[in-house]
Protein backbone atom coordinates (compact mmCIF):
# COMPACT_ATOMS: atom_id res chain seq x y z
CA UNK A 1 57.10 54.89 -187.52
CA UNK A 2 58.68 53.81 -190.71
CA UNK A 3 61.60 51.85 -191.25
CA UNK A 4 64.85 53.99 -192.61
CA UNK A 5 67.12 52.49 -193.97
CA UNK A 6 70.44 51.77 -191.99
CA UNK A 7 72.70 53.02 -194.77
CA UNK A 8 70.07 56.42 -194.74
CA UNK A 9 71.06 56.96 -190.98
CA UNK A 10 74.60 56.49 -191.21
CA UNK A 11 74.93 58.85 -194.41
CA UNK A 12 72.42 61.37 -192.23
CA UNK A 13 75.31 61.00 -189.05
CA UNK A 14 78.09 61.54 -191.26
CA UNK A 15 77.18 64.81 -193.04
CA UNK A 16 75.89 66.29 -189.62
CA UNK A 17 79.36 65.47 -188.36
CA UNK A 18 81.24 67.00 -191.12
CA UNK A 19 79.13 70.10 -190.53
CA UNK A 20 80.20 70.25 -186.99
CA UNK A 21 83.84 71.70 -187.83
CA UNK A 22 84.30 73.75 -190.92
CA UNK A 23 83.26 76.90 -189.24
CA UNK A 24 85.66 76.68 -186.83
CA UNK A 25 88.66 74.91 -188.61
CA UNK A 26 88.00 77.49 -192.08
CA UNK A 27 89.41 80.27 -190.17
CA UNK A 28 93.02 78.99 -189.19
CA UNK A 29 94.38 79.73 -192.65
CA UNK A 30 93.07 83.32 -192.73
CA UNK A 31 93.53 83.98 -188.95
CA UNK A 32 96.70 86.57 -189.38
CA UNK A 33 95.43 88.14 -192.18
CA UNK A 34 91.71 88.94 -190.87
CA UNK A 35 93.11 90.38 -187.67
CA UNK A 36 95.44 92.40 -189.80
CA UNK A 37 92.50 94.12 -191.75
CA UNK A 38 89.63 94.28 -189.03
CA UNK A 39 92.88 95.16 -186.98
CA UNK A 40 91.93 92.99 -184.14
CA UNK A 41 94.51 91.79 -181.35
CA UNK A 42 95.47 88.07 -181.42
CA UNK A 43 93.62 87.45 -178.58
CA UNK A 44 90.13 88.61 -179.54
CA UNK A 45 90.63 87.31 -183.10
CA UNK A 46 91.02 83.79 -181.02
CA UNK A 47 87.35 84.73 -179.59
CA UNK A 48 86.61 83.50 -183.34
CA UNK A 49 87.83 79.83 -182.04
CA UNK A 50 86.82 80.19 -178.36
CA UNK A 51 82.98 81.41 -178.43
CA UNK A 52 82.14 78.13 -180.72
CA UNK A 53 84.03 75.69 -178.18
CA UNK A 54 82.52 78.18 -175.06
CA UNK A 55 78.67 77.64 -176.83
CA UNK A 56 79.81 74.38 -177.34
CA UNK A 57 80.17 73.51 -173.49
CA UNK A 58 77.63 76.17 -171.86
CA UNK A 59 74.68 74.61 -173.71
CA UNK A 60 75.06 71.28 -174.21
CA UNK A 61 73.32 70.19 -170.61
CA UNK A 62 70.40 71.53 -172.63
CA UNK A 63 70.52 68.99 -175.38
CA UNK A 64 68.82 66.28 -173.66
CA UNK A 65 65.92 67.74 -172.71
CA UNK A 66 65.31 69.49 -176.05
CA UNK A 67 65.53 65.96 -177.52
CA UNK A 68 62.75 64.64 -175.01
CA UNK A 69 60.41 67.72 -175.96
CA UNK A 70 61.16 67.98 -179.29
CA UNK A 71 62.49 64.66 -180.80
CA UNK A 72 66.62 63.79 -181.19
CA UNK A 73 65.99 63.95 -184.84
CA UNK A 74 64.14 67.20 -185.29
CA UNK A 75 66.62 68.98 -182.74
CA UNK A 76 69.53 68.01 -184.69
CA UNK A 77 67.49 69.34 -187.60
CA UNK A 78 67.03 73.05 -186.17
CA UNK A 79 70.80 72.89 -185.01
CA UNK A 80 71.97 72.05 -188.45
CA UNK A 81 69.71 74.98 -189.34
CA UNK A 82 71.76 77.35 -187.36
CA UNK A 83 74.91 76.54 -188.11
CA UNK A 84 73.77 76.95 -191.87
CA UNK A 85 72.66 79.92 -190.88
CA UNK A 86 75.74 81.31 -188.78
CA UNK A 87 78.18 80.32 -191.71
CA UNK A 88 75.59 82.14 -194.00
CA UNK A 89 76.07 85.60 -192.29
CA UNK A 90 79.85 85.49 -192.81
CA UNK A 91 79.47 86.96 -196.27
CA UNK A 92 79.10 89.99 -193.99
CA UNK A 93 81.73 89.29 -191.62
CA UNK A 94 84.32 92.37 -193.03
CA UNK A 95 82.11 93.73 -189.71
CA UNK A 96 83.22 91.72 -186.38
CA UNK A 97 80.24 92.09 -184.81
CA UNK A 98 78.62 89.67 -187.74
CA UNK A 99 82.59 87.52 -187.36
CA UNK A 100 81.84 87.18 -183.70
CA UNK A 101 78.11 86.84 -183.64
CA UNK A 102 78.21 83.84 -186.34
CA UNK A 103 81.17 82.17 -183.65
CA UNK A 104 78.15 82.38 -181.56
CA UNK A 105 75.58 80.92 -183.51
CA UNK A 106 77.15 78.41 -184.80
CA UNK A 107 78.48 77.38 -181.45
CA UNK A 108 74.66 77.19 -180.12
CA UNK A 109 74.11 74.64 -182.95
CA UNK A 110 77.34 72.45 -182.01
CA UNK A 111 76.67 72.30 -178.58
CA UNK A 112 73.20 70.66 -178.83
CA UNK A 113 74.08 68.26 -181.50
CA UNK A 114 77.23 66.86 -180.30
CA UNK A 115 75.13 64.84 -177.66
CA UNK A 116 72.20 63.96 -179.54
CA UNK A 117 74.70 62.77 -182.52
CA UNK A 118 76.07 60.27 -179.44
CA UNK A 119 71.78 59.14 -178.31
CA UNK A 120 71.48 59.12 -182.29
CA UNK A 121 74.20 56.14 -182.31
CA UNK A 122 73.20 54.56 -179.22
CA UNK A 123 69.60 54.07 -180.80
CA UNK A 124 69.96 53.12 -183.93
CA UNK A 125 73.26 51.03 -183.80
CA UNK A 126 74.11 49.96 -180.29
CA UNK A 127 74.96 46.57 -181.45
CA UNK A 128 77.96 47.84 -183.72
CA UNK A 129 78.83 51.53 -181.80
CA UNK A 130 82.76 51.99 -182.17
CA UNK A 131 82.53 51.20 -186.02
CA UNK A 132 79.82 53.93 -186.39
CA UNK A 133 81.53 56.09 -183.82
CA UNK A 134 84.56 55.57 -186.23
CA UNK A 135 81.74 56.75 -189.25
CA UNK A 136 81.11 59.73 -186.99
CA UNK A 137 84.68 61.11 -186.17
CA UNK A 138 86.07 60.26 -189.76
CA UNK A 139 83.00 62.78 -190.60
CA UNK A 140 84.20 65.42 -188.30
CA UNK A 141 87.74 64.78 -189.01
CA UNK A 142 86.66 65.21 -192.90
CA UNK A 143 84.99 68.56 -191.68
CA UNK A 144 87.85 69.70 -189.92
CA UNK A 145 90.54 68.89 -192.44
CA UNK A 146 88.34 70.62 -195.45
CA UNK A 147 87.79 73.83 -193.89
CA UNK A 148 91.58 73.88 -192.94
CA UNK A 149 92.88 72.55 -196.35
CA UNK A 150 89.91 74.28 -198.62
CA UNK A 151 88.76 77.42 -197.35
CA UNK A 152 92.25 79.31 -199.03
CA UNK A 153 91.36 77.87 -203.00
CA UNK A 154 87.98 78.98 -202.40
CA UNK A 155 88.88 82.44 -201.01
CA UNK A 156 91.07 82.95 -204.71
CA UNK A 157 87.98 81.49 -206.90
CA UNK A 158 85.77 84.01 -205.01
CA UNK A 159 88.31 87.05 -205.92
CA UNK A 160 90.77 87.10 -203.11
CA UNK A 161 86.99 87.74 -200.76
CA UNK A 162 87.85 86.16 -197.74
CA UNK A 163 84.30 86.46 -196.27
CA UNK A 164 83.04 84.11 -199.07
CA UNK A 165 85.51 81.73 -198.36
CA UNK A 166 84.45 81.35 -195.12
CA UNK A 167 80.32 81.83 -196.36
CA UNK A 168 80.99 78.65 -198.44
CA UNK A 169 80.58 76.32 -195.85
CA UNK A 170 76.77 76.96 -195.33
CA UNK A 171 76.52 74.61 -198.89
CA UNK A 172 77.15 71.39 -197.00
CA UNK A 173 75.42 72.17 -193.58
CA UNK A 174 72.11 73.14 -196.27
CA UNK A 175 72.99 69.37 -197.54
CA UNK A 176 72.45 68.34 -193.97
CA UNK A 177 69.30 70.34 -193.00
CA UNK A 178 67.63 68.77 -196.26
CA UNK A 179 69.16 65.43 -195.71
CA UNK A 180 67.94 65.51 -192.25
CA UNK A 181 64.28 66.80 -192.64
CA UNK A 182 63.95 62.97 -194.58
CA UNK A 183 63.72 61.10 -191.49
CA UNK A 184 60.82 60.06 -188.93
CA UNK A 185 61.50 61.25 -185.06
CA UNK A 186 60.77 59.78 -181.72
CA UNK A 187 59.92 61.56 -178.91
CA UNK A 188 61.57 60.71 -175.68
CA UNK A 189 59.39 59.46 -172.80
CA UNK A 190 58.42 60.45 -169.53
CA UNK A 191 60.70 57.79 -167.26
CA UNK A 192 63.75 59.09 -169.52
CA UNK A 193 62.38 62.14 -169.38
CA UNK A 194 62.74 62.39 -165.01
CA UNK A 195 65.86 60.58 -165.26
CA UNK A 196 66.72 64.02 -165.42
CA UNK A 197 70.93 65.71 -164.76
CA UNK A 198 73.86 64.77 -165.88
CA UNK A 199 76.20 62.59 -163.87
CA UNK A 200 77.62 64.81 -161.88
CA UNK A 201 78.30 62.33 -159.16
CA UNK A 202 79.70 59.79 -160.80
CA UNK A 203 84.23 59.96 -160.49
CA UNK A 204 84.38 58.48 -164.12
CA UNK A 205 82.20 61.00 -165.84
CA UNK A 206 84.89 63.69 -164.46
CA UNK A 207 87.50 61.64 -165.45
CA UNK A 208 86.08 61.60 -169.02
CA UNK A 209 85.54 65.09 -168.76
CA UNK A 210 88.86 65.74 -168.03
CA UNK A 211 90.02 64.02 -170.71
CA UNK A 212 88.06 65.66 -173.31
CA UNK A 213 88.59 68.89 -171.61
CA UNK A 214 92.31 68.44 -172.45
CA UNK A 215 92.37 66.99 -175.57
CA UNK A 216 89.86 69.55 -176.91
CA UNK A 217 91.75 72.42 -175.58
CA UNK A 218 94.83 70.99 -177.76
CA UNK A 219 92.60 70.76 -180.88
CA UNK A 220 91.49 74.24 -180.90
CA UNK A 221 94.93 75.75 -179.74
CA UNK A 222 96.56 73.88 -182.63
CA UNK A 223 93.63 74.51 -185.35
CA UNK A 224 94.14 78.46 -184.53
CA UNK A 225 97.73 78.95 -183.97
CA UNK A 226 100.34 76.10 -185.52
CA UNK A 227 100.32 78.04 -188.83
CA UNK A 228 101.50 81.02 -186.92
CA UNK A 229 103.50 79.23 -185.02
CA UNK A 230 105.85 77.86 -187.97
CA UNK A 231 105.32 80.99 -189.61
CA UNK A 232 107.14 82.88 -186.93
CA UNK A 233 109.71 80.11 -186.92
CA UNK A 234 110.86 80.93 -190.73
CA UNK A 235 108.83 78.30 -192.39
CA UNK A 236 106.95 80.07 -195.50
CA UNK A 237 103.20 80.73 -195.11
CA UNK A 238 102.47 78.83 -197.70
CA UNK A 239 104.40 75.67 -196.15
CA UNK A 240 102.66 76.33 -192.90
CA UNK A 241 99.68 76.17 -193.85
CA UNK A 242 100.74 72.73 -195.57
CA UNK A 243 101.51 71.52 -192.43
CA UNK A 244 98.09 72.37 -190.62
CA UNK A 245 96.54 70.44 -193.87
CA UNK A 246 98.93 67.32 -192.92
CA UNK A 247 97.75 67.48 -189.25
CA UNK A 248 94.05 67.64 -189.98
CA UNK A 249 94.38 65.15 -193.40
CA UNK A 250 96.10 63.01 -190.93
CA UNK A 251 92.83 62.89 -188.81
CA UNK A 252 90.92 60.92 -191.14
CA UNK A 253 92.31 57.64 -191.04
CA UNK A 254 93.22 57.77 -186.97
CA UNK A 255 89.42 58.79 -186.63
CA UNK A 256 88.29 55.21 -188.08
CA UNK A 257 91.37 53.26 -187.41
CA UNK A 258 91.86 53.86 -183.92
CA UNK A 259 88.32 53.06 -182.81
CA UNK A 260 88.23 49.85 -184.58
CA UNK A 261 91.66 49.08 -183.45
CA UNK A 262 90.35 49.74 -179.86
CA UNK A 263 87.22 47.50 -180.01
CA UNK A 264 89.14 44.78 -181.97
CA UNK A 265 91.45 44.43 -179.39
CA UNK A 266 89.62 45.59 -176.41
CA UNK A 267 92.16 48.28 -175.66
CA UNK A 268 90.79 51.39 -175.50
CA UNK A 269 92.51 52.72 -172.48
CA UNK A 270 95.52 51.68 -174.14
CA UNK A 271 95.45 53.52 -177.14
CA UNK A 272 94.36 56.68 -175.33
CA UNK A 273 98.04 56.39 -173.29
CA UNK A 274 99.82 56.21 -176.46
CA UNK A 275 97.44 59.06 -178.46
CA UNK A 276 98.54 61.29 -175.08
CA UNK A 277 102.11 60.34 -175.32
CA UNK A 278 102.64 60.61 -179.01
CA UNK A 279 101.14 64.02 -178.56
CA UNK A 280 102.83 65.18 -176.43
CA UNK A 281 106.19 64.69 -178.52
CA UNK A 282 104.78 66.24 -181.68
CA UNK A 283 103.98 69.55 -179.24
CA UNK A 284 107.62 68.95 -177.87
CA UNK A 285 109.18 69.41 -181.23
CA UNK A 286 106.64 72.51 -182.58
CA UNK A 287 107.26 73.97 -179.70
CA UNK A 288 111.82 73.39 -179.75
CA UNK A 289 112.45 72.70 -183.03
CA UNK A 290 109.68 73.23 -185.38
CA UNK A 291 112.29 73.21 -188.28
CA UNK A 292 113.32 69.37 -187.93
CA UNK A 293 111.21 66.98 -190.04
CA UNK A 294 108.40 69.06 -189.58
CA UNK A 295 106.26 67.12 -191.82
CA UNK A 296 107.08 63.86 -190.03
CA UNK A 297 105.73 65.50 -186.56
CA UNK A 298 102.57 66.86 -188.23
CA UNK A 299 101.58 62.84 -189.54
CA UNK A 300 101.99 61.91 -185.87
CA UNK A 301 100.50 64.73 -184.46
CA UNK A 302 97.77 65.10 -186.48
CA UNK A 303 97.26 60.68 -186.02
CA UNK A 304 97.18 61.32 -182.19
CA UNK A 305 94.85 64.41 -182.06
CA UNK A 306 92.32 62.66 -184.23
CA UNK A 307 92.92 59.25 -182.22
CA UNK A 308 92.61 60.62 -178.72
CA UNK A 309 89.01 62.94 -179.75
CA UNK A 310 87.43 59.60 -181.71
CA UNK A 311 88.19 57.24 -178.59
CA UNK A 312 86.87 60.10 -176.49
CA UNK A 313 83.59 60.12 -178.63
CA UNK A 314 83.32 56.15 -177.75
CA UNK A 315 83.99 56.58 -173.99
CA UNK A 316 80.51 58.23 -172.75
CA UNK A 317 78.98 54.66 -175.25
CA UNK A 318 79.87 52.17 -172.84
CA UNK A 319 78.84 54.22 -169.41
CA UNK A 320 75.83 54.48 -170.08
CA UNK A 321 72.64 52.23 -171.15
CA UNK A 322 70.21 54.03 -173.19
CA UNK A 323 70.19 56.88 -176.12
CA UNK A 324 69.06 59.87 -173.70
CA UNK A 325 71.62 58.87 -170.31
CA UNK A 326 74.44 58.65 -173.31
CA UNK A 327 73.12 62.01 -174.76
CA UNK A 328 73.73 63.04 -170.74
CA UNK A 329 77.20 61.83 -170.32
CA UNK A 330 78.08 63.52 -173.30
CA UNK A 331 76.17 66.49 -172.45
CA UNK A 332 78.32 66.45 -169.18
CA UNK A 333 81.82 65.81 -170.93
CA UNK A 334 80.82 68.58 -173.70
CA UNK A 335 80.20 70.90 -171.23
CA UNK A 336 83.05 70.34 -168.67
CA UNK A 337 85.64 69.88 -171.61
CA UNK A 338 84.66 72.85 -174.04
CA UNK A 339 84.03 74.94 -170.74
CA UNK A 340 87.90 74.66 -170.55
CA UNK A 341 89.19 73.63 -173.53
CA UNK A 342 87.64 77.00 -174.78
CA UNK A 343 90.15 78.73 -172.68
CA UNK A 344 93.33 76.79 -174.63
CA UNK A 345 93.00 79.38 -177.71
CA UNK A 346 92.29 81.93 -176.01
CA UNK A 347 95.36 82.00 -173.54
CA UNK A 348 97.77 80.97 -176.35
CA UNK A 349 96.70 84.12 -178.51
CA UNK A 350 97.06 86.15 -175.08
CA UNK A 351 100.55 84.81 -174.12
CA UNK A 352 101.91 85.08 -177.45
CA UNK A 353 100.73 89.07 -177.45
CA UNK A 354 102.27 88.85 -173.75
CA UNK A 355 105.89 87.38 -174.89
CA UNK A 356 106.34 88.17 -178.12
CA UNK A 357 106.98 84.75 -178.91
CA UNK A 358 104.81 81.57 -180.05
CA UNK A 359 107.32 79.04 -178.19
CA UNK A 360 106.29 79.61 -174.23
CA UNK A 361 102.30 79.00 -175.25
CA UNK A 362 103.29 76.18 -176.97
CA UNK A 363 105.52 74.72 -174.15
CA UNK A 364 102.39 75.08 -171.61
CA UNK A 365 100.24 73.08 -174.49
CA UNK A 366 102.89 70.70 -174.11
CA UNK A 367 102.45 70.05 -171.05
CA UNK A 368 98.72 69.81 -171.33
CA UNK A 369 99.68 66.64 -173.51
CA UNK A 370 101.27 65.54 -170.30
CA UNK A 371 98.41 65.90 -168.03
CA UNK A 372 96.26 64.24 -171.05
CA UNK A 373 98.32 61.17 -170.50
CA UNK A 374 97.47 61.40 -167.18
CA UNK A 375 94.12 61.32 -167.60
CA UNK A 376 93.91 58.26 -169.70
CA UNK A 377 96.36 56.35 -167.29
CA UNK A 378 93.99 57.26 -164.61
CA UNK A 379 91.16 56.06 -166.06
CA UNK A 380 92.59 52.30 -167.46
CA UNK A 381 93.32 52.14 -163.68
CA UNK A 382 90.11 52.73 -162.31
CA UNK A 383 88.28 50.40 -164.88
CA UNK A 384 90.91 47.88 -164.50
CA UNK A 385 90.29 48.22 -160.59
């Protein structure tokens, strides 16, 4: 096989990562407004959010054995292929069958290259993993924040035509599919191969799971209904929407600092604790009193979210020894933590039809923060132990 360049791979695991959010993250600023004209309840308009996240879960178990059939690099090739694919078909989402069926789509691609994207760093850069891991969820992060913070500007140049605004973002996963068709695959081999399921036995992969599960569930609830949420407390649209922009802007620098923080110090468990903690305060005051210093909350919020999912990303690293059993303990926390954290947006668009107010959903996500806490404490004591 020939020899790729390292700076190659790391540009390749960057652009698939910023492909893995836009979909999802474009539709937060355009959420009320779509529902209004396909007249859609809040909760099946959240199905938009959900069905990635629920993709995302259900099928990743399948990842790893796609990778041994296939190759990791030519899988993450035909899932970079569908999400370009799924975002393509929104041009014709003014019909929700084509809005929903592109959630699913593009879900299907997520879910089997989350865990490859985690063998794809073990392989190639398993002497330096939470600075690439740090490459990785600054990519997302990137992702995330421009299909939040970009999708509205490119809705106006296209006319006010919110479908293209959300068709835009099959440019940069084409990038990808090109980018990605450059490099040589391996195969995996037969002893990987019968190493076979995913850890289901083993108390820390739950934990991590858990974790995710949590943290995930906060993302996606927080992506899909914080602009609402300060909407409905008096804030202008337009300054709610600024806000969402300041919490996923604020995910790019937590998505590299915090995992080089954590290796340089050795405190990963640590920095989970506070992530969790600061959290949960920045839900405590969207939730009471989303009017005071919003701004300020949505730096630390946005920090924390992006801290706690990068250090998650690093956790399922240092389990596990080779490429494929990482691709499996990822495969296992992708599939326990979107399996529920696809609930989080979900609920929150039901209760908030249910009460007539955004503040009791957002009190229970609070308290998800809490139990995220939890989570980390538990497992710094079981390593520690």
């Amino acid at each position: 096989m020939k020899t790729v360049p390292r700076a190659l791979l790391l540009l390749a695991l960057v652009l698939a990562a910023i492909n893995l959010r836009p979909g999802i993250t474009s539709l937060a600023p355009l959420i009320e407004r779509i529902a209004a004209e396909l007249s859609l309840s809040r909760s099946f308009i959240s199905l938009t959010t959900a069905l990635p996240v629920l993709c995302m879960g259900l099928l990743a178990p399948v990842a790893p054995r796609l990778a041994v059939r296939w190759g990791l690099e030519r899988t993450i090739v035909l899932c970079l292929g569908l999400i370009t694919l799924a975002l393509l078909s929104r041009v014709a989402a003014h019909q929700s069958p084509v809005l929903i069926g592109s959630a699913i789509v593009m879900g299907a691609g997520i879910a089997v290259a989350g865990p490859l994207l985690s063998g794809f760093i073990k392989r190639y850069f398993a002497s330096q993993m939470s600075r690439v891991v740090g490459w990785y969820s600054l990519g997302m992060a990137i992702g995330g924040a421009s299909g939040s913070v970009l999708t509205g500007p490119a809705t106006a140049l296209f006319g006010d035509a919110w479908n293209l605004g959300l068709a835009v973002w099959a440019l940069p996963a084409l990038a990808g599919v090109l980018l990605w068709l450059a490099l040589p695959s391996q195969t995996g081999n037969a002893s990987e191969e019968e190493a076979g399921g995913l850890p289901w036995g083993e108390p820390r992969a739950w934990l991590v799971s858990a974790f995710f599960a949590l943290q995930a569930g906060l993302f996606y609830a927080i992506a899909t209904w914080v602009v609402a949420r300060y909407h409905e407390a008096g804030l202008s649209m337009l300054r709610s929407n600024s806000l969402l922009s300041i919490i996923m802007l604020m995910g790019l620098p937590s998505s590299f600092v915090v995992p080089w923080l954590a290796q340089r110090f050795q405190a990963r468990y640590v920095l989970l604790l506070a992530c969790g903690l600061i959290t949960t305060l920045g839900l405590s005051m969207v939730t009471f009193a989303p009017r005071l210093l919003p701004e300020f909350w949505a730096v630390l919020l946005g920090f924390s979210l992006g801290g706690s999912f990068s250090l998650s990303l690093v956790l399922p690293l240092y389990e596990a020894g080779t490429p494929l059993a990482v691709s499996r303990w990822t495969a296992m926390m992708l599939f326990t933590g979107y399996g529920l954290g696809c609930l989080t947006p979900i609920l929150t668009g039901l209760a908030r039809d249910l009460s007539g107010s955004y503040r009791l959903p957002f009190a229970v996500l609070t308290g998800m923060a809490l139990l995220m806490m939890l989570m980390a404490w538990l497992l710094r004591r079981r390593r520690c132990a």
